[in-house]
N, C-alpha and C. Protein backbone atom coordinates (compact mmCIF):
# COMPACT_ATOMS: atom_id res chain seq x y z
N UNK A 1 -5.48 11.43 -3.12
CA UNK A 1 -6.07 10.80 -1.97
C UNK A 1 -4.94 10.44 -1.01
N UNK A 2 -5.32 10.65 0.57
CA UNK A 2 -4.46 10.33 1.47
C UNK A 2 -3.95 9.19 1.66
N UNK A 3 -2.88 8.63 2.18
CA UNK A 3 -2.56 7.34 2.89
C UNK A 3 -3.48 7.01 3.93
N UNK A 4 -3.87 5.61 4.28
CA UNK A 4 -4.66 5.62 5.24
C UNK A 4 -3.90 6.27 6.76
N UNK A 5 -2.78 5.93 6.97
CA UNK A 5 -2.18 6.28 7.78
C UNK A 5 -2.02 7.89 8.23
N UNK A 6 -1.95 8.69 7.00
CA UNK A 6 -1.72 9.94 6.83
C UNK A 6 -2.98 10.76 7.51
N UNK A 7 -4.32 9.98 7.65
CA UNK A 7 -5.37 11.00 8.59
C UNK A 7 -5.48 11.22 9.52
N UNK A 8 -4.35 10.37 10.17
CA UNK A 8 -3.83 10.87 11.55
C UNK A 8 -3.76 12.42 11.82
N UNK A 9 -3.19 12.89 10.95
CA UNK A 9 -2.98 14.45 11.00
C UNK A 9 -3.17 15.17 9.35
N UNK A 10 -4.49 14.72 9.08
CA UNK A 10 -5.13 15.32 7.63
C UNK A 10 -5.83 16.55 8.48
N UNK A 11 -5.43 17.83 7.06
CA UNK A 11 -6.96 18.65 7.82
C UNK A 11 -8.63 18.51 7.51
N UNK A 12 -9.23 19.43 7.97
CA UNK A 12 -10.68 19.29 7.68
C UNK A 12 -10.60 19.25 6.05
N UNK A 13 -9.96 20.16 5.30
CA UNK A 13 -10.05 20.29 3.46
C UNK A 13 -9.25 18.95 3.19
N UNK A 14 -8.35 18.66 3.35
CA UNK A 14 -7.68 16.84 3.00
C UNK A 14 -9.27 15.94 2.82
N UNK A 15 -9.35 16.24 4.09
CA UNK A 15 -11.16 15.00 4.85
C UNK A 15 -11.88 15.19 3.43
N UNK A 16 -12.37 16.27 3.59
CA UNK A 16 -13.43 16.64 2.59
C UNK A 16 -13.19 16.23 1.22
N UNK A 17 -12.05 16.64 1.14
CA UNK A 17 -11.72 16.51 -0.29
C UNK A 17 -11.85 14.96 -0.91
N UNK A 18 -11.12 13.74 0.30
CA UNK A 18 -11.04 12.61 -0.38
C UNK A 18 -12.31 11.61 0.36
N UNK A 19 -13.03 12.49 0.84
CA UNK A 19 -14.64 11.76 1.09
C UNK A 19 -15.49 12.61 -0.29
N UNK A 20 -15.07 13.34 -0.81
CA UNK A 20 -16.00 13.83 -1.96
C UNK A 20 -15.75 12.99 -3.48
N UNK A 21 -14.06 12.64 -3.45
CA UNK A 21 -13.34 11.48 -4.33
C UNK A 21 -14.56 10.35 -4.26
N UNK A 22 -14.40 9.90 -2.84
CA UNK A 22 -15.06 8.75 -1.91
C UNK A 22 -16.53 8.23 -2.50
N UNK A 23 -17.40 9.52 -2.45
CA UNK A 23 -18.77 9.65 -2.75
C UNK A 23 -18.97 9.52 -4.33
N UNK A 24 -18.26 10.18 -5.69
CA UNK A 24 -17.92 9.98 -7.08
C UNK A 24 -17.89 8.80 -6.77
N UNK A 25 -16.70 7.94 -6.37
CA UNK A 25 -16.23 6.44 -6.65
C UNK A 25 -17.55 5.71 -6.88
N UNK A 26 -18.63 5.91 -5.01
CA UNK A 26 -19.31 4.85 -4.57
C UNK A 26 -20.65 4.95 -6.00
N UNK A 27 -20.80 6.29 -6.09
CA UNK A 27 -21.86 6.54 -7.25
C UNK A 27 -21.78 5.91 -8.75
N UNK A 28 -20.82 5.53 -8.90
CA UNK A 28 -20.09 5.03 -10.44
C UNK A 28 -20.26 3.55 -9.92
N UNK A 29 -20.12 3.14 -9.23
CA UNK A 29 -20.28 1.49 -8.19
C UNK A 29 -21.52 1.49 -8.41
N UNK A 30 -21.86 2.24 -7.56
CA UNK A 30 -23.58 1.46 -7.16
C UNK A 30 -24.32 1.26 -8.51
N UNK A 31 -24.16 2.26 -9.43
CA UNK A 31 -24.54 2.29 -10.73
C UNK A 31 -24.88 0.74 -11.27
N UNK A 32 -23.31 -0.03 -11.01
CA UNK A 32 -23.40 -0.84 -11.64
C UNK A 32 -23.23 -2.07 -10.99
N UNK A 33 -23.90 -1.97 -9.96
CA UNK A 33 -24.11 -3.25 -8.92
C UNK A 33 -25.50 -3.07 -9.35
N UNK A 34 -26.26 -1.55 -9.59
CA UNK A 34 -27.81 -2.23 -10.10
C UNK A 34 -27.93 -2.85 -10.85
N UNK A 35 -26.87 -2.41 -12.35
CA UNK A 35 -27.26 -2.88 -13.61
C UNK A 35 -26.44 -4.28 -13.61
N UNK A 36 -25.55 -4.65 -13.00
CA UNK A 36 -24.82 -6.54 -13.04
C UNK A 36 -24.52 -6.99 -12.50
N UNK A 37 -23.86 -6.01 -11.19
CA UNK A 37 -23.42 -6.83 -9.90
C UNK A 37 -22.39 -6.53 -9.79
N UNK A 38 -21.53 -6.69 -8.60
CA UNK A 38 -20.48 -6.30 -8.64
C UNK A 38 -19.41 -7.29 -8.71
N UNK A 39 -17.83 -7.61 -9.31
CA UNK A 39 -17.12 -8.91 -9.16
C UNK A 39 -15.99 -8.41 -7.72
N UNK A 40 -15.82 -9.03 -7.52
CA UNK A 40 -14.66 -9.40 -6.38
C UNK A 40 -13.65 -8.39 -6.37
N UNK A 41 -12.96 -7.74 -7.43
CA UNK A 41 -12.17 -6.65 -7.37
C UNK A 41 -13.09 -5.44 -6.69
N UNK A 42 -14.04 -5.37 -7.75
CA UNK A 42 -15.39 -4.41 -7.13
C UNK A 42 -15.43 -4.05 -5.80
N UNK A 43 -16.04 -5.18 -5.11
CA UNK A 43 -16.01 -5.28 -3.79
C UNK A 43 -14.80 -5.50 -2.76
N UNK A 44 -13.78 -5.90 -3.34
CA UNK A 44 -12.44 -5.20 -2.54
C UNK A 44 -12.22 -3.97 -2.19
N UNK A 45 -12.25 -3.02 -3.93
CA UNK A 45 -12.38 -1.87 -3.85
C UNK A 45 -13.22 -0.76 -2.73
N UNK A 46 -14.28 -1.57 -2.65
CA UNK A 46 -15.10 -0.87 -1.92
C UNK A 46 -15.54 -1.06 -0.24
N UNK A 47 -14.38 -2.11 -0.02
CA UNK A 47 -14.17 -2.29 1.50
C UNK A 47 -12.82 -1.53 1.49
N UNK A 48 -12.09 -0.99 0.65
CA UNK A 48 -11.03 0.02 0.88
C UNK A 48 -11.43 1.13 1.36
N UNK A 49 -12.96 1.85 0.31
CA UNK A 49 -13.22 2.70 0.43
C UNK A 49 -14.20 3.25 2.02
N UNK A 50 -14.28 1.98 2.61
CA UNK A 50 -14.92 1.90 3.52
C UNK A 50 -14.08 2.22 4.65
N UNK A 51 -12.81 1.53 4.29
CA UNK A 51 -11.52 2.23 6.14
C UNK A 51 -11.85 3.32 5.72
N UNK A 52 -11.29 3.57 4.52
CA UNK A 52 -10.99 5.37 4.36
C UNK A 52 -12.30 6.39 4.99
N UNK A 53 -13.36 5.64 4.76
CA UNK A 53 -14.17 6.81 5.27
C UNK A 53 -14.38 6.58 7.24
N UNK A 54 -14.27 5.51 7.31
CA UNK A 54 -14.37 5.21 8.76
C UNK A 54 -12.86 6.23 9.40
N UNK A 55 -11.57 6.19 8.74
CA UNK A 55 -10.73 6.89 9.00
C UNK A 55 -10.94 8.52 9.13
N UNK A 56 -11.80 8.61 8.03
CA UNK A 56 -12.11 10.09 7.62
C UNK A 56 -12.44 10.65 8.50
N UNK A 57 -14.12 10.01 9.14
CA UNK A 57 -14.87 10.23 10.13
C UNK A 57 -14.29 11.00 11.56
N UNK A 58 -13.14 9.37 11.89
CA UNK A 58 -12.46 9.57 13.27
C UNK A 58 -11.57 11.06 13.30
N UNK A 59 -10.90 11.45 11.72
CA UNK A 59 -10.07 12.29 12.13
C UNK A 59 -11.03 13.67 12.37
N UNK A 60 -12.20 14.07 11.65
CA UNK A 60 -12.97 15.09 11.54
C UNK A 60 -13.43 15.16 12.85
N UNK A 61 -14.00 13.99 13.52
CA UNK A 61 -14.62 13.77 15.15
C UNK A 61 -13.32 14.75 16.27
N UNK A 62 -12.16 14.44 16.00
CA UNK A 62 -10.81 14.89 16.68
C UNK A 62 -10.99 16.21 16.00
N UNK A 63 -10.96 16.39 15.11
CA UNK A 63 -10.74 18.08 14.65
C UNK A 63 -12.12 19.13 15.38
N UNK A 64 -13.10 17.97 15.30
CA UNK A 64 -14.14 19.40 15.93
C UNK A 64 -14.03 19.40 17.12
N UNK A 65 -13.16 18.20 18.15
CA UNK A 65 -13.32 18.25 19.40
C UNK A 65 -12.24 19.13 20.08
């Protein structure tokens, strides 16, 4: 997985690749926010995973433009 910094100039396969990481992670999460909830690391984790995809987004938006 990229640096956040590094999607400055990731390509479209970088993007893809660590939004598909991204999507595994959130699925193994949500799992178990149904079954107990999530604790505080949890949800750190998953406001990480949240720049990264907001990052992801912006660089893919620049690549198709």
């Amino acid at each position: 997985m990229l640096d956040l910094y590094q999607y400055e100039t990731a390509t479209k396969e970088e993007c893809e690749l660590d939004l598909a990481d991204i999507i595994d992670y959130l699925d193994k999460y949500l799992t178990n926010l149904c079954n107990r909830g999530l604790d505080s690391d949890e949800i750190n984790a998953l406001e990480k995973k949240g720049e990264r995809i907001i990052e992801i987004a912006k660089r893919l938006k620049e690549i198709k433009e």
